[in-house]
PDB file of N, CA and C in Angstrom:
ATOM      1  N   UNK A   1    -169.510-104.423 -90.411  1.00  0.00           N
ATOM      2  CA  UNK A   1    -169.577-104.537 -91.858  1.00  0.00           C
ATOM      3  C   UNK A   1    -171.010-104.877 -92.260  1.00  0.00           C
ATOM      4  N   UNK A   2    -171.556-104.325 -93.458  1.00  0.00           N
ATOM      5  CA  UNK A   2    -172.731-103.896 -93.556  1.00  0.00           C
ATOM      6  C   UNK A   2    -172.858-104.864 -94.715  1.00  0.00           C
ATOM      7  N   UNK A   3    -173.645-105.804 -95.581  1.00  0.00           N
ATOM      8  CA  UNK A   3    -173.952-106.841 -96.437  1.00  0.00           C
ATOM      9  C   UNK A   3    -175.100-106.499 -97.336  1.00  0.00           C
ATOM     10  N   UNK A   4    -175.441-105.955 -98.557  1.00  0.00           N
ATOM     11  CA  UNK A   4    -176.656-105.986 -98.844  1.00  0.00           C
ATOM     12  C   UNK A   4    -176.888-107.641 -98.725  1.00  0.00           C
ATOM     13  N   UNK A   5    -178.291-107.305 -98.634  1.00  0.00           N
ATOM     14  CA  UNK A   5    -179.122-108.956 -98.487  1.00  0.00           C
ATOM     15  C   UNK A   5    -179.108-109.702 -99.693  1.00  0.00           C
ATOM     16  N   UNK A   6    -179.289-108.843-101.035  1.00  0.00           N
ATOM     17  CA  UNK A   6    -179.437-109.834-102.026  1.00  0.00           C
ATOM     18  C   UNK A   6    -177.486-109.925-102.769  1.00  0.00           C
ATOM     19  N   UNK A   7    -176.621-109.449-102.289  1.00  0.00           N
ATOM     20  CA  UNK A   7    -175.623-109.955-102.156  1.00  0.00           C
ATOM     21  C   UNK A   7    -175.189-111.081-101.205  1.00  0.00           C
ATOM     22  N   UNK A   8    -175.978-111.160 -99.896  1.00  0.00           N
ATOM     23  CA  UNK A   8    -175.210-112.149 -99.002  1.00  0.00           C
ATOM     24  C   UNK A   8    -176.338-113.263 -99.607  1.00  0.00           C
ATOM     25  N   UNK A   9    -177.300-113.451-100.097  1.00  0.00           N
ATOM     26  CA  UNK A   9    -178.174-114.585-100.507  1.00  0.00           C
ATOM     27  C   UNK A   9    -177.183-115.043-102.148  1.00  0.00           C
ATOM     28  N   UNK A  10    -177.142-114.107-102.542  1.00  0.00           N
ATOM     29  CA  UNK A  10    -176.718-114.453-104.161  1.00  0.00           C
ATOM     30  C   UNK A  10    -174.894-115.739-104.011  1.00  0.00           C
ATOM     31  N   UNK A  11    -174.619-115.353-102.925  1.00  0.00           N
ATOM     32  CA  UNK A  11    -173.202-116.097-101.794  1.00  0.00           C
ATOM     33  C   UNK A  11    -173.857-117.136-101.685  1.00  0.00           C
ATOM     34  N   UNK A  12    -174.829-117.814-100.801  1.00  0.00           N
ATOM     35  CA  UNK A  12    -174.818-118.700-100.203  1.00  0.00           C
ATOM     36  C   UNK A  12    -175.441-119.014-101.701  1.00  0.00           C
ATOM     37  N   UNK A  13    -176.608-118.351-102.180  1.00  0.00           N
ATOM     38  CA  UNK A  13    -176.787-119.538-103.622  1.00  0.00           C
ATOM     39  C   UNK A  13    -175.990-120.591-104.166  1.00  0.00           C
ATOM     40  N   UNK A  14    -174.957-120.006-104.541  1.00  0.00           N
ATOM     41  CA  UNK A  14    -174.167-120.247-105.195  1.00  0.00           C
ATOM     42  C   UNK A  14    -173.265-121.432-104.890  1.00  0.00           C
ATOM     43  N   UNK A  15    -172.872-120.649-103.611  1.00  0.00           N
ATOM     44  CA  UNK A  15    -172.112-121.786-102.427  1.00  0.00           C
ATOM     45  C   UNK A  15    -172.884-123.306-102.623  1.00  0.00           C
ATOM     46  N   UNK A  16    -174.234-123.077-102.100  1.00  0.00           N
ATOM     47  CA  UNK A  16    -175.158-124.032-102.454  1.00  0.00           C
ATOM     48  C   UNK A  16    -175.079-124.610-103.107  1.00  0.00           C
ATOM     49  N   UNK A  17    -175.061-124.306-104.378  1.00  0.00           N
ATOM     50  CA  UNK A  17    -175.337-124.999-105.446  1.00  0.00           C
ATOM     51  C   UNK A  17    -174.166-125.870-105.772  1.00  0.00           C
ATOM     52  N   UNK A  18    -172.613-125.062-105.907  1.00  0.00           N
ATOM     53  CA  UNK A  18    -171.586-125.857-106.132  1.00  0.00           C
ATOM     54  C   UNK A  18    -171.461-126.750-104.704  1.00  0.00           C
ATOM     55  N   UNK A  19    -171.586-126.887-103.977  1.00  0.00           N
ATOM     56  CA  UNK A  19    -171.304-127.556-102.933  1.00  0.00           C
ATOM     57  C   UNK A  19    -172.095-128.975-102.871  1.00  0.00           C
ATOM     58  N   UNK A  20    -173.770-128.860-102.986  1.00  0.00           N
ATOM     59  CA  UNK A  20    -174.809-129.432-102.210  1.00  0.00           C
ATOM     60  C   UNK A  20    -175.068-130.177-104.111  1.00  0.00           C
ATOM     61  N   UNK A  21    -175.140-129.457-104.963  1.00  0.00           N
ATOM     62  CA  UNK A  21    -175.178-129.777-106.506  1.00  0.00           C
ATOM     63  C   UNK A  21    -177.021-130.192-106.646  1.00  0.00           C
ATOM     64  N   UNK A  22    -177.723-129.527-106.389  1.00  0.00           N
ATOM     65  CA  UNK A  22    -179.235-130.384-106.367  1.00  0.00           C
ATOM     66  C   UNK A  22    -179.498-130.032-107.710  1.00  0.00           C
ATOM     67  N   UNK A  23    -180.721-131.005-108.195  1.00  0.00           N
ATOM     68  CA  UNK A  23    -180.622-130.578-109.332  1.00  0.00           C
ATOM     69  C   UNK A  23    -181.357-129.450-110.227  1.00  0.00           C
ATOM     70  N   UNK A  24    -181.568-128.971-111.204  1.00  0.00           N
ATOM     71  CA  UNK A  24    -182.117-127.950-111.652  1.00  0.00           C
ATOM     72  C   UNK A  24    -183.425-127.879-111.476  1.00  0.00           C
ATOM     73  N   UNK A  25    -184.066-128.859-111.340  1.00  0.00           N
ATOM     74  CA  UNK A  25    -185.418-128.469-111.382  1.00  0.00           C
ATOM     75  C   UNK A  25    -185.988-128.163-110.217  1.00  0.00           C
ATOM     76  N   UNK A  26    -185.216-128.669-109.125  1.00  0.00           N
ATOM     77  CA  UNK A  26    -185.347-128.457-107.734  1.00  0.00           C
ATOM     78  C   UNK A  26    -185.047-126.559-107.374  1.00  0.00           C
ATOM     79  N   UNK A  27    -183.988-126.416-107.763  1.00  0.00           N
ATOM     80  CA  UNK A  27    -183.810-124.967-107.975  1.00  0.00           C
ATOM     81  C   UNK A  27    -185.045-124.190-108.803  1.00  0.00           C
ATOM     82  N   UNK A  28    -185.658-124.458-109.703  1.00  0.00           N
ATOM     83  CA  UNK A  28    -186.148-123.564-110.022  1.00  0.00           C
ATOM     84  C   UNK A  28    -187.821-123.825-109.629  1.00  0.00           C
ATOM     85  N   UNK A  29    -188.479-124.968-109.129  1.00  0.00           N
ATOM     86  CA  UNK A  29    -189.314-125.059-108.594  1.00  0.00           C
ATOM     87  C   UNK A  29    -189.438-124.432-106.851  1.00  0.00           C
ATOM     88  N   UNK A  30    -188.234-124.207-106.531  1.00  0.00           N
ATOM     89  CA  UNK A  30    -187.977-123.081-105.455  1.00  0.00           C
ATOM     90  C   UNK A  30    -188.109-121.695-105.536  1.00  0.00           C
ATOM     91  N   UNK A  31    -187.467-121.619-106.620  1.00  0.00           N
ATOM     92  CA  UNK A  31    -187.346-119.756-106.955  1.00  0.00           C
ATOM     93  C   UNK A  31    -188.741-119.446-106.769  1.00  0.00           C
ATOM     94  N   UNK A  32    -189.113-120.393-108.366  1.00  0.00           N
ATOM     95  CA  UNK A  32    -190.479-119.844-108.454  1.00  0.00           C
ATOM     96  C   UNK A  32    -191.834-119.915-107.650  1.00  0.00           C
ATOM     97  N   UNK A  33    -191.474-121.341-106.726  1.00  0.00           N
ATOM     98  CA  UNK A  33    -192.486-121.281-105.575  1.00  0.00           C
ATOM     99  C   UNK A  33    -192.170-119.923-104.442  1.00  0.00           C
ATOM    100  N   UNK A  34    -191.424-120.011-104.404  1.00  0.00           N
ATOM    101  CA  UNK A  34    -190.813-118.064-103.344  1.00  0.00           C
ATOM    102  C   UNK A  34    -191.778-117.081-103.888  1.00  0.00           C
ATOM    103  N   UNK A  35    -191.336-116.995-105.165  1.00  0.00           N
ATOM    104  CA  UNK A  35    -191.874-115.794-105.599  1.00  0.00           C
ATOM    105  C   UNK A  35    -192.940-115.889-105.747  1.00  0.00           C
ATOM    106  N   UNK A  36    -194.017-116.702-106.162  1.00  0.00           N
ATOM    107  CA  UNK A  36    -195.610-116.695-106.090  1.00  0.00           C
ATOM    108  C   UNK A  36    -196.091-116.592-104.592  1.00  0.00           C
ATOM    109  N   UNK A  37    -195.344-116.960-103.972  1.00  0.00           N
ATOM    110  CA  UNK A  37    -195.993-116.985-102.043  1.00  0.00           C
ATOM    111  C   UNK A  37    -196.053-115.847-101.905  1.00  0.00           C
ATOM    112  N   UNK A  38    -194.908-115.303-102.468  1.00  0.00           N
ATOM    113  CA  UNK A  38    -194.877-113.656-101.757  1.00  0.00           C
ATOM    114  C   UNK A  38    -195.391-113.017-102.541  1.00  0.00           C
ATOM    115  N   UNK A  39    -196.274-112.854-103.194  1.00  0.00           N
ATOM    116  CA  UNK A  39    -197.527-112.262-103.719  1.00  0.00           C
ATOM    117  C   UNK A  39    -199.049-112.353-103.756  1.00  0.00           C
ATOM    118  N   UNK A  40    -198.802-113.971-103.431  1.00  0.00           N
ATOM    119  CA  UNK A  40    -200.205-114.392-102.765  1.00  0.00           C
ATOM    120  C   UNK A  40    -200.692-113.747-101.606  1.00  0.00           C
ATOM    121  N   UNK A  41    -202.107-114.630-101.242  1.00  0.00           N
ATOM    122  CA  UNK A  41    -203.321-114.213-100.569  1.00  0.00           C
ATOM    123  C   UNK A  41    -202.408-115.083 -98.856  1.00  0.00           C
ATOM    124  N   UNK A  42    -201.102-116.271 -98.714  1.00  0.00           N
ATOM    125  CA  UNK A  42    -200.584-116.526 -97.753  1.00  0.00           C
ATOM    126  C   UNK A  42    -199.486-115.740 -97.478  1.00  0.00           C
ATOM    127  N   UNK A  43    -198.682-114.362 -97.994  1.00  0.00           N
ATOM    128  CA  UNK A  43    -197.638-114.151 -97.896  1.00  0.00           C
ATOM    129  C   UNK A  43    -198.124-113.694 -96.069  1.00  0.00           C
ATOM    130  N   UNK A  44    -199.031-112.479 -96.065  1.00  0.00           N
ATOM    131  CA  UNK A  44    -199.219-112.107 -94.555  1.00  0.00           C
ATOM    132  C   UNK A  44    -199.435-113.252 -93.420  1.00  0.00           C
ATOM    133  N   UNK A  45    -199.753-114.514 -93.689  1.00  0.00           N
ATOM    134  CA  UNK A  45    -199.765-115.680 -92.771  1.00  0.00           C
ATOM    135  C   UNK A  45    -198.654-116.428 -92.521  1.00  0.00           C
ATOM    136  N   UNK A  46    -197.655-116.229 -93.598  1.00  0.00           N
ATOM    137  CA  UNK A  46    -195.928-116.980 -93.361  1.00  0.00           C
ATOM    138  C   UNK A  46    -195.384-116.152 -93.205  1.00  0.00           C
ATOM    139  N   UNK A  47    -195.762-114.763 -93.391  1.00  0.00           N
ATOM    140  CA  UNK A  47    -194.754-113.785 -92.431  1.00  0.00           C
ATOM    141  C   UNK A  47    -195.180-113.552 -90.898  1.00  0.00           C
ATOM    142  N   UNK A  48    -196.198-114.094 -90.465  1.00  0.00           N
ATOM    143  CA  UNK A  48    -196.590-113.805 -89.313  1.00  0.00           C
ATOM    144  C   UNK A  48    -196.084-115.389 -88.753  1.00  0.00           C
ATOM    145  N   UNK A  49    -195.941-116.268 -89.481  1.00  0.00           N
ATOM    146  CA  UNK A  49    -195.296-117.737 -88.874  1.00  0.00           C
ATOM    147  C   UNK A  49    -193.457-117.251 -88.658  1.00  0.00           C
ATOM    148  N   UNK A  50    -193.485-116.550 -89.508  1.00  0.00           N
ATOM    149  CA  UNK A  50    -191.569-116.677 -89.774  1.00  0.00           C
ATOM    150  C   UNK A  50    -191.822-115.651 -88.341  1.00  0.00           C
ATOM    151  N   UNK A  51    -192.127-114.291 -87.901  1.00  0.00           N
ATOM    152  CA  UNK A  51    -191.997-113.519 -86.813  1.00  0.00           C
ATOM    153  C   UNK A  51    -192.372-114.014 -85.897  1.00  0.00           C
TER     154      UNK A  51
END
């Protein structure tokens, strides 16, 4: 069985969130720290840490 990715992430979000309950600002100082990395001048240096 085959999962798109931003379906099996949009799952555990969620899960997350009702489960673990952190609070909002924590969530969105995440999102938005994600998404600036991976456009920055470090994305090729934390993808070469994560591989």
């Amino acid at each position: 069985m085959q999962v798109p990715l931003w379906l099996a992430l949009a799952v555990v979000g969620y899960l997350g969130v009702k489960l673990i309950r952190p609070p909002a600002w924590l969530i969105a100082v995440l999102l938005l720290g994600g998404f600036l990395l991976a456009d920055s001048v470090l994305a090729p240096a934390i993808n070469a840490l994560i591989k």
